[in-house]
Protein backbone atom coordinates (compact mmCIF):
# COMPACT_ATOMS: atom_id res chain seq x y z
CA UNK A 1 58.80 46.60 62.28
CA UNK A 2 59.06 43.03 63.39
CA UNK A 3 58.75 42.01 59.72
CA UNK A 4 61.53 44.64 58.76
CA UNK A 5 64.07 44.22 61.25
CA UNK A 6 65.05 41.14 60.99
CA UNK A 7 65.35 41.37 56.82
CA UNK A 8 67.70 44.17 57.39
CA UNK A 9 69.82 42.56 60.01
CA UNK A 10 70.09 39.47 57.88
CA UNK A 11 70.73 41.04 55.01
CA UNK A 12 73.38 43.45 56.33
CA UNK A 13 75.11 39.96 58.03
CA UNK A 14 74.76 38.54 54.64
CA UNK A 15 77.20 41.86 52.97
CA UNK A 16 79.29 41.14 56.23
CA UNK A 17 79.94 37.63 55.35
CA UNK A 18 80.56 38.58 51.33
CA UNK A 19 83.53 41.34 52.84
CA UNK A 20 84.51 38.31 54.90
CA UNK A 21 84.84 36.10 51.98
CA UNK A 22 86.70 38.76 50.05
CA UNK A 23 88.92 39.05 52.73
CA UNK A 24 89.65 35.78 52.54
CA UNK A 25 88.44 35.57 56.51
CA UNK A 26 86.96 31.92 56.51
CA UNK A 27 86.68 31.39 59.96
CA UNK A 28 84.35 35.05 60.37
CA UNK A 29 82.84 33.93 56.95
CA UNK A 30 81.95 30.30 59.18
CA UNK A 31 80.95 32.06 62.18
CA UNK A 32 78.58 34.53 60.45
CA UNK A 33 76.82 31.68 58.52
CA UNK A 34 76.50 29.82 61.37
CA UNK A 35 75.05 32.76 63.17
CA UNK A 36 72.21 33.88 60.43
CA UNK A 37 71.20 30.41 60.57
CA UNK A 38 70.74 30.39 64.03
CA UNK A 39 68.90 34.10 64.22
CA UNK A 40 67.03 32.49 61.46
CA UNK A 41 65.71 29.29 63.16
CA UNK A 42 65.16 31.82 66.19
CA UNK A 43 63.12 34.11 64.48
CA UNK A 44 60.69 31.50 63.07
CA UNK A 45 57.45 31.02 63.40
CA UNK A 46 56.65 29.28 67.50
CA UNK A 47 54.15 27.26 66.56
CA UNK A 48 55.93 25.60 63.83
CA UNK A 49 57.12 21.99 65.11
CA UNK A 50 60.79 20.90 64.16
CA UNK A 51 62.62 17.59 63.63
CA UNK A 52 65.13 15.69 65.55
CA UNK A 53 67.84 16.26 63.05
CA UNK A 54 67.19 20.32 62.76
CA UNK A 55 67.51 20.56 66.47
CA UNK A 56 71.24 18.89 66.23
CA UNK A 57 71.94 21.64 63.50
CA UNK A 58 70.80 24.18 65.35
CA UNK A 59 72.47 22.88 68.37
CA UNK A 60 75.53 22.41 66.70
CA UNK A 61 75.65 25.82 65.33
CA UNK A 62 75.04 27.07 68.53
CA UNK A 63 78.33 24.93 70.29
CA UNK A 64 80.07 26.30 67.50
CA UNK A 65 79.21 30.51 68.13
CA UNK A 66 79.54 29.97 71.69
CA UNK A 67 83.15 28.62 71.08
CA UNK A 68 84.07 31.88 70.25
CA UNK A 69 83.29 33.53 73.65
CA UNK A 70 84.13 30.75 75.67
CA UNK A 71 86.79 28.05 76.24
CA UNK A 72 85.02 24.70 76.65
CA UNK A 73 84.93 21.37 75.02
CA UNK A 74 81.89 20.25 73.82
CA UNK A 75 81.14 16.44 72.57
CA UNK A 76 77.87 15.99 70.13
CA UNK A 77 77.70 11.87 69.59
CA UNK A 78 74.66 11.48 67.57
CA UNK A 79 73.39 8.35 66.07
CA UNK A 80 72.60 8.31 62.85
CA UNK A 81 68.82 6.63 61.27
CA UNK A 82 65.94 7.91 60.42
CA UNK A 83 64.73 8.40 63.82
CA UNK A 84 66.25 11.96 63.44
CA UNK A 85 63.24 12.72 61.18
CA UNK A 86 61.05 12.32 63.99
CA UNK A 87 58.97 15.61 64.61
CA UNK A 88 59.70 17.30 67.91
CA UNK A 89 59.60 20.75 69.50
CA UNK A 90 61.39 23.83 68.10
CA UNK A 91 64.27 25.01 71.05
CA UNK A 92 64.33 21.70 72.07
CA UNK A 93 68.27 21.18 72.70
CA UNK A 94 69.34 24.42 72.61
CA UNK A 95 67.88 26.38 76.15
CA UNK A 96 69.57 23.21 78.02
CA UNK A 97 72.85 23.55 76.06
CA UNK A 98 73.01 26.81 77.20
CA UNK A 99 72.50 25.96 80.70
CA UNK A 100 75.08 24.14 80.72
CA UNK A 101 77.75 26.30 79.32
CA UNK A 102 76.38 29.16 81.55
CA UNK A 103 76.22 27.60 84.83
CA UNK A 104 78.05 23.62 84.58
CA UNK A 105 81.32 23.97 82.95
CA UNK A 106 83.14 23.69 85.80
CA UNK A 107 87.10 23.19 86.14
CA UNK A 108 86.90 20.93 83.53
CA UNK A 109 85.30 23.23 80.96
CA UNK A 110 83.48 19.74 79.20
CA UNK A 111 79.42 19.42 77.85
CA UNK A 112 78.70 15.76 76.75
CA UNK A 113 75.94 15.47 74.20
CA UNK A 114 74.41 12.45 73.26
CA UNK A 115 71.69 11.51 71.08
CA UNK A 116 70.66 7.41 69.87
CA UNK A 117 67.87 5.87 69.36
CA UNK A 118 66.02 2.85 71.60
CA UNK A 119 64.44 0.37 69.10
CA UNK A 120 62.86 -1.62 71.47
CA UNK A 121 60.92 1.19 72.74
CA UNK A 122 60.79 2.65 69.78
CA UNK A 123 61.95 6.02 70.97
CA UNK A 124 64.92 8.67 71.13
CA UNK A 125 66.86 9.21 74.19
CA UNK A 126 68.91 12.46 74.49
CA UNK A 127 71.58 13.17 77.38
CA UNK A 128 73.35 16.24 78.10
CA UNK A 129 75.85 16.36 80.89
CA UNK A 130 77.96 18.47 82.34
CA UNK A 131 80.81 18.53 85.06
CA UNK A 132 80.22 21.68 86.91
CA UNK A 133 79.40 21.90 90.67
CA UNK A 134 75.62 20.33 90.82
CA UNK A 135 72.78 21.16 91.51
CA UNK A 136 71.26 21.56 95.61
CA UNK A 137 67.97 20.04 96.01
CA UNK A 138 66.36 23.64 96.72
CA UNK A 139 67.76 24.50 93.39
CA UNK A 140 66.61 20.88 91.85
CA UNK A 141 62.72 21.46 93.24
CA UNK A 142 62.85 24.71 91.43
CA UNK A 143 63.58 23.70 88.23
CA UNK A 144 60.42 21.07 88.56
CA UNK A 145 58.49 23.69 89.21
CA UNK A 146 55.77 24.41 85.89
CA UNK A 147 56.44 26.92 83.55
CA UNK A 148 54.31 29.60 83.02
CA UNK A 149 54.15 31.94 80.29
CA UNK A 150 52.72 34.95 82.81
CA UNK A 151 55.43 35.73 85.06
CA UNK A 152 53.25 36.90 88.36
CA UNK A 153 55.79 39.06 89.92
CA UNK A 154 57.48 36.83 92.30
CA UNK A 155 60.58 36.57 90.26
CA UNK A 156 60.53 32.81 89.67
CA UNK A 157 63.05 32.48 86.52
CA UNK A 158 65.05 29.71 87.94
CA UNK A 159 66.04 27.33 84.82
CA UNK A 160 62.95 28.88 83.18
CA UNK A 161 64.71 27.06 79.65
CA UNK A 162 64.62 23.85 81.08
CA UNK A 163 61.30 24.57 82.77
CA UNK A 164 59.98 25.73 79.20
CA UNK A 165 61.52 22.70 77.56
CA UNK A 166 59.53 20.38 79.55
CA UNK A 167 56.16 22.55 79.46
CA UNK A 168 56.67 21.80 75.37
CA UNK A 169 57.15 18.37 75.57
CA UNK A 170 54.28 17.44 77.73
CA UNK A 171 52.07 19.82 75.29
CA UNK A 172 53.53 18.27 72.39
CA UNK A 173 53.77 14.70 73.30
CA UNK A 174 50.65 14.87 75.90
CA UNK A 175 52.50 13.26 77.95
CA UNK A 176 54.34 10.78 76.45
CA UNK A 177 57.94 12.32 76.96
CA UNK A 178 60.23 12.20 79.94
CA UNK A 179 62.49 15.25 81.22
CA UNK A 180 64.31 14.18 84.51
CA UNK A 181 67.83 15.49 85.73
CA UNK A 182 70.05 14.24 88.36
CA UNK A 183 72.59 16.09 90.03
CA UNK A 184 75.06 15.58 92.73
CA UNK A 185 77.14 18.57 94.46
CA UNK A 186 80.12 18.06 92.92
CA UNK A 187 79.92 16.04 90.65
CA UNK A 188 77.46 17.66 87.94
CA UNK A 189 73.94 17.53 85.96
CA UNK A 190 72.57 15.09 83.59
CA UNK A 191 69.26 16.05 81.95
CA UNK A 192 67.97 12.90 79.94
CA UNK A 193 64.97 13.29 77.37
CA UNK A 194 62.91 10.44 76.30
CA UNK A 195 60.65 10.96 73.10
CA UNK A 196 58.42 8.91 71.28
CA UNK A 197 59.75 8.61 67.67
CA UNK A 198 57.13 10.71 65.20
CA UNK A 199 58.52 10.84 61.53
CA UNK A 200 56.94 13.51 59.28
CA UNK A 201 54.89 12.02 56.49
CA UNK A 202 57.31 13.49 54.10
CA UNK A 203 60.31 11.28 55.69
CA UNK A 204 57.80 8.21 55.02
């Protein structure tokens, strides 16, 4: 069934997207493609590592779908080199991007996304910041709590993405990543990644 399911569904969004394109309804036809992409990434296998670059795809594709629900601007600068080749975790942007828009946007309804590379250090830096209402330091020692996969009943979720994001990068990285956020009441959060640069053989 978990082999099925997901065949059907994207093949019934691909027949969706052909009566779109008949239709001549290009932005449903863009927002479906955009959307089997993503339900294709998701469904992938979890042990399969990523790259830089197919995690600003993904994330992109995700800004993109959630445009449709809600009214925010988002700004992706990226930096472009070959450091975007660099292997990294799978769901590496996207759980923080999704923080934001659920809980940052604020009155100013704005996400600020960037990626660049640090040469000197020989490493990728990636920022995401939004200009909602912060973050208390309760709430802040919560989300530096460890992740764990067993939830033991005492209904710890809080920012269980960005707590899962970090458990990944010290696993993949062993320890050679940084994750820190700052926030201010009133005046936002700014997570900031730090990641050695890894490219794939194939990229060599």
């Amino acid at each position: 069934m978990y082999q099925i399911n997901p065949h059907f569904l994207l093949n019934t969004l691909n027949s969706v997207q052909w009566m779109a394109q008949l239709e001549h309804q290009e932005s449903i036809s863009r927002f479906l493609a955009d959307f089997k992409s993503l339900l294709a990434y998701n469904l992938g296998k979890e042990e399969k590592s990523s790259t830089l670059r197919t995690e600003v795809e993904i994330a992109q594709k995700y800004i993109n779908l959630q445009r449709q629900r809600y009214d925010f601007e988002a700004t992706m600068e990226v930096e472009e080199g070959e450091y975007l080749e660099t292997e990294t975790i799978r769901m590496l942007l996207q759980p923080l991007i999704e923080n934001a828009l659920r809980y940052g946007l604020g009155d100013m309804g704005v996400v600020d996304i960037r990626i660049f590379q640090d040469e000197r250090k020989d490493c990728a830096v990636i920022t995401i910041q939004d200009h909602g209402s912060g973050l208390s330091r309760e709430k802040l020692e919560q989300l530096n709590r460890p992740f764990c996969y067993k939830n033991n009943g005492d209904g710890d979720t809080a920012g269980i993405g960005l707590r899962y994001v970090r458990h990944c990068l010290e696993g993949f990285y062993k320890g050679e990543s940084i994750l820190t956020i700052n926030s201010e009441i009133g005046r936002g959060t700014k997570v900031t990644i730090i990641i050695p640069v890894r490219i794939a053989k194939e990229h060599t």
